[in-house]
C-alpha atoms as a PDB file:
ATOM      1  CA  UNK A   1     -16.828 -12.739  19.034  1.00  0.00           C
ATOM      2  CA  UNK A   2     -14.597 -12.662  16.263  1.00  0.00           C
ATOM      3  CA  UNK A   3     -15.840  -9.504  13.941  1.00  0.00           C
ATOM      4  CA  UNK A   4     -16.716 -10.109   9.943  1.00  0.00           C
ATOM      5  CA  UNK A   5     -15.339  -8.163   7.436  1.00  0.00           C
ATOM      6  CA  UNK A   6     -18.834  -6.651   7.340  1.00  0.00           C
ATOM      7  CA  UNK A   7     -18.479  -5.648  11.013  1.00  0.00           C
ATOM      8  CA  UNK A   8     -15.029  -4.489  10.838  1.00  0.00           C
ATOM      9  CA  UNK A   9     -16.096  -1.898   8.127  1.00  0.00           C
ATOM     10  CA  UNK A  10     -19.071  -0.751  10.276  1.00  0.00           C
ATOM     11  CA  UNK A  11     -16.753  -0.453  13.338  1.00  0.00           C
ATOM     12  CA  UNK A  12     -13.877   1.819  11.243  1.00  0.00           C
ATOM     13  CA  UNK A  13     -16.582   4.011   9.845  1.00  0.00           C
ATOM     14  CA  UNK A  14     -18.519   4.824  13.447  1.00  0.00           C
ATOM     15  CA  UNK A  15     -15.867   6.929  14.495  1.00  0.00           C
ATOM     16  CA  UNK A  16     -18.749   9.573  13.630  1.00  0.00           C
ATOM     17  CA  UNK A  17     -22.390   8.680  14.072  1.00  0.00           C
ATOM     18  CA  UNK A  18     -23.821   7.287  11.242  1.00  0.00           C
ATOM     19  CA  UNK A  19     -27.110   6.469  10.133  1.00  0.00           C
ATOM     20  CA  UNK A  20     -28.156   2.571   9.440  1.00  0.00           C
ATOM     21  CA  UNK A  21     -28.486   3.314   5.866  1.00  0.00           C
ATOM     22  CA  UNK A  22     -25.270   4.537   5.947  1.00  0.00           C
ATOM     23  CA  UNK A  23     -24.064   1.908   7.886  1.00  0.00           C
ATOM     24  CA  UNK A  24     -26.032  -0.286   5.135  1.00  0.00           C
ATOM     25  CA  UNK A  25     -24.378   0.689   2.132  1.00  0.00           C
ATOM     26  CA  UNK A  26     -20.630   0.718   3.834  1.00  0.00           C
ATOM     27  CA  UNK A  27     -21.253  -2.880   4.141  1.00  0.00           C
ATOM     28  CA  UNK A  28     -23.202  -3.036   0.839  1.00  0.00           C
ATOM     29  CA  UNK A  29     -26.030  -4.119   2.310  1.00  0.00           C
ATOM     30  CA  UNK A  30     -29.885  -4.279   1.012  1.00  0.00           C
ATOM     31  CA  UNK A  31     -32.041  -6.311   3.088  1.00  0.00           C
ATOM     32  CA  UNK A  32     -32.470  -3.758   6.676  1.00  0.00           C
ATOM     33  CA  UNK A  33     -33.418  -6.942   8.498  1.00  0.00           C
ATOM     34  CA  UNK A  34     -30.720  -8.912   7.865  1.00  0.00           C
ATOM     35  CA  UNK A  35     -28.074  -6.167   8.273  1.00  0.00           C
ATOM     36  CA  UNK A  36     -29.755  -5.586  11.547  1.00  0.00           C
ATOM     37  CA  UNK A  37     -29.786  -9.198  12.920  1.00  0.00           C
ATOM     38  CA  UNK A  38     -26.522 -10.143  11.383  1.00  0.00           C
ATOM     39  CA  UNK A  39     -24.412  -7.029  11.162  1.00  0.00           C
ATOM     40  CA  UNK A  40     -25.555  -4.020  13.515  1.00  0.00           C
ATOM     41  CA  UNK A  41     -26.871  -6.528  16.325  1.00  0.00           C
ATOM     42  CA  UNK A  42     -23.763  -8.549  16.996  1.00  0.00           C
ATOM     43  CA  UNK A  43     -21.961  -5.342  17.553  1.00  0.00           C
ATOM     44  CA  UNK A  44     -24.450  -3.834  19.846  1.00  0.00           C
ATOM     45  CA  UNK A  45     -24.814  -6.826  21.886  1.00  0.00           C
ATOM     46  CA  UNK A  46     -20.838  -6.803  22.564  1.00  0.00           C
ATOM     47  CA  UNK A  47     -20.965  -3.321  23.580  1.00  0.00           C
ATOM     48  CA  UNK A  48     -18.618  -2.438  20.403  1.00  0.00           C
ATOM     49  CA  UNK A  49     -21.388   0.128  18.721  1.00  0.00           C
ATOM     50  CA  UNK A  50     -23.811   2.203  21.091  1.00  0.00           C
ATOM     51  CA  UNK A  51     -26.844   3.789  20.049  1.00  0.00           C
ATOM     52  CA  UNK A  52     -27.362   7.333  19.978  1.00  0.00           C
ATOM     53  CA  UNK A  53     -31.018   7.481  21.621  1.00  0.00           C
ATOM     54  CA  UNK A  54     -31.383   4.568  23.019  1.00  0.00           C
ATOM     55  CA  UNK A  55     -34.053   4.936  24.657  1.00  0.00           C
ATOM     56  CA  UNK A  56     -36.109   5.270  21.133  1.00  0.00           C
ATOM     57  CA  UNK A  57     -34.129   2.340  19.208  1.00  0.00           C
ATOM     58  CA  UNK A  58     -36.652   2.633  16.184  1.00  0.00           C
ATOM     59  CA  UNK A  59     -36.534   6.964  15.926  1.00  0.00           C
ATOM     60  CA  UNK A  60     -35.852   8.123  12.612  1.00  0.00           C
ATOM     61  CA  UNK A  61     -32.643  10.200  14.059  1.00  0.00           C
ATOM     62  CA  UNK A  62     -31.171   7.277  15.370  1.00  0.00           C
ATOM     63  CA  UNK A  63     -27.499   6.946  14.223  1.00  0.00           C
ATOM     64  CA  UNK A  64     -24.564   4.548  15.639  1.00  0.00           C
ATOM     65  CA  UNK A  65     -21.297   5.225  16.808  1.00  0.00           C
ATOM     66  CA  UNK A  66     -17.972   3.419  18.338  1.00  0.00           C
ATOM     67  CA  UNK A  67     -17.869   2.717  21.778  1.00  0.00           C
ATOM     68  CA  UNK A  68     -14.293   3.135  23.928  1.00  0.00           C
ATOM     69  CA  UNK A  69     -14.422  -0.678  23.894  1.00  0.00           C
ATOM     70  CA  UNK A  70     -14.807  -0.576  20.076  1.00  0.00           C
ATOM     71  CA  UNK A  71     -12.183   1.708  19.633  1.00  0.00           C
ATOM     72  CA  UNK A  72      -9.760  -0.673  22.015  1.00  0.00           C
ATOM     73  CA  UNK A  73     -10.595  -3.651  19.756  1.00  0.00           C
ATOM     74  CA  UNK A  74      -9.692  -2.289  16.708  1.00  0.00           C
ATOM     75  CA  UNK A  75      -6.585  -0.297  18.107  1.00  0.00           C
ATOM     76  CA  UNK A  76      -5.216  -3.570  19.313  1.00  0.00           C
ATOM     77  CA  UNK A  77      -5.913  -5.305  15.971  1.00  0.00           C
ATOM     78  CA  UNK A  78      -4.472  -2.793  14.102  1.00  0.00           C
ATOM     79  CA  UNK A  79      -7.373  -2.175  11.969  1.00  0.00           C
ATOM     80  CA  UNK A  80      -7.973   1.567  13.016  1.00  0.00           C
ATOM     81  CA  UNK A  81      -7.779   4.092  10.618  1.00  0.00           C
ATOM     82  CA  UNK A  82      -5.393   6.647  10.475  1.00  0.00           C
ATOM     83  CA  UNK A  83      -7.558   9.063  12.145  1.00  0.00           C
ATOM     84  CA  UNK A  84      -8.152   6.443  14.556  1.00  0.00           C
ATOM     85  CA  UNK A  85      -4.354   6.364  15.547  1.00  0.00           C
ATOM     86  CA  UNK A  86      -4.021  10.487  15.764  1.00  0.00           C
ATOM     87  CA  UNK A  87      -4.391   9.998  19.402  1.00  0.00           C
ATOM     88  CA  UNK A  88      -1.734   7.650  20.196  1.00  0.00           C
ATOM     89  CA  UNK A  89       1.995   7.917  20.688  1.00  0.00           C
ATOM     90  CA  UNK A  90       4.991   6.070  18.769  1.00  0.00           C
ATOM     91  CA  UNK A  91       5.064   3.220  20.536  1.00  0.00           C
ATOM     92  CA  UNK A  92       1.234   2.717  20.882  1.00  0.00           C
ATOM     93  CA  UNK A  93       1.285   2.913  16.854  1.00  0.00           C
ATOM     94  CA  UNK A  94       3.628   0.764  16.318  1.00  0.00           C
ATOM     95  CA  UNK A  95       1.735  -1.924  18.429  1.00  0.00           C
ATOM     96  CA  UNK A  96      -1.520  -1.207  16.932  1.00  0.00           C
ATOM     97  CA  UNK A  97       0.158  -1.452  13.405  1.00  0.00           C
ATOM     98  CA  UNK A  98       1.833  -4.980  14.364  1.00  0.00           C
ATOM     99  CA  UNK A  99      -1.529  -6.670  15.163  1.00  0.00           C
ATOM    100  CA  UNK A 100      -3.663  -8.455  13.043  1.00  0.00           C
ATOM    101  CA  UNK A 101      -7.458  -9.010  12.370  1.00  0.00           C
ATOM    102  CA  UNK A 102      -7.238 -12.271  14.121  1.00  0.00           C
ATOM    103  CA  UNK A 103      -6.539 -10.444  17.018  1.00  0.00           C
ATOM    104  CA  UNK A 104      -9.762  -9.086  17.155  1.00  0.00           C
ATOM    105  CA  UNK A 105     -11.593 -12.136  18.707  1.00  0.00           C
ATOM    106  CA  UNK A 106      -9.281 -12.908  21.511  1.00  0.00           C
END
């Protein structure tokens, strides 16, 4: 899977859990249904964004966050943030930094 724009905004801004109306407007999203089958879905589904209670996917205090998998996708496409990066050394950076979104799907 080869993340959308839409996706790769949703994946930079899970570092913290975050609510799917947050997770709505990063993407600048309206229509919950569609967000959730075309945006939020996707990314579950490919292990990329985990639930917080799964085990009640429809609770109010649900929120999403990155998964370690997540985290590896966009370090090696070099779309993490800054924050992201914190943890890594020089050369780790540097790699991360030299990668590009089409990266993402391979």
């Amino acid at each position: 899977m080869a993340p959308s724009r839409h996706q790769v905004e949703i994946m930079r801004n899970c570092l913290e859990s975050k609510a799917m109306t947050d997770l709505m407007a990063i993407a600048g999203r309206a229509d919950r249904t569609k967000f959730r089958d075309q945006v939020l879905n996707p990314l579950l589904e490919e292990g990329l964004v985990e639930m917080t209670i799964p085990d009640k996917p429809r609770s109010s205090k649900q929120r999403y966050r990155l998964t370690d998998k997540g985290r590896r996708v966009l370090g090696e496409a070099g779309l993490a943030g800054n924050h992201e990066l914190k943890g890594m050394n020089r050369c780790q950076r540097r790699y991360a930094h030299h990668h590009t979104c089409a990266t993402v799907g391979r």
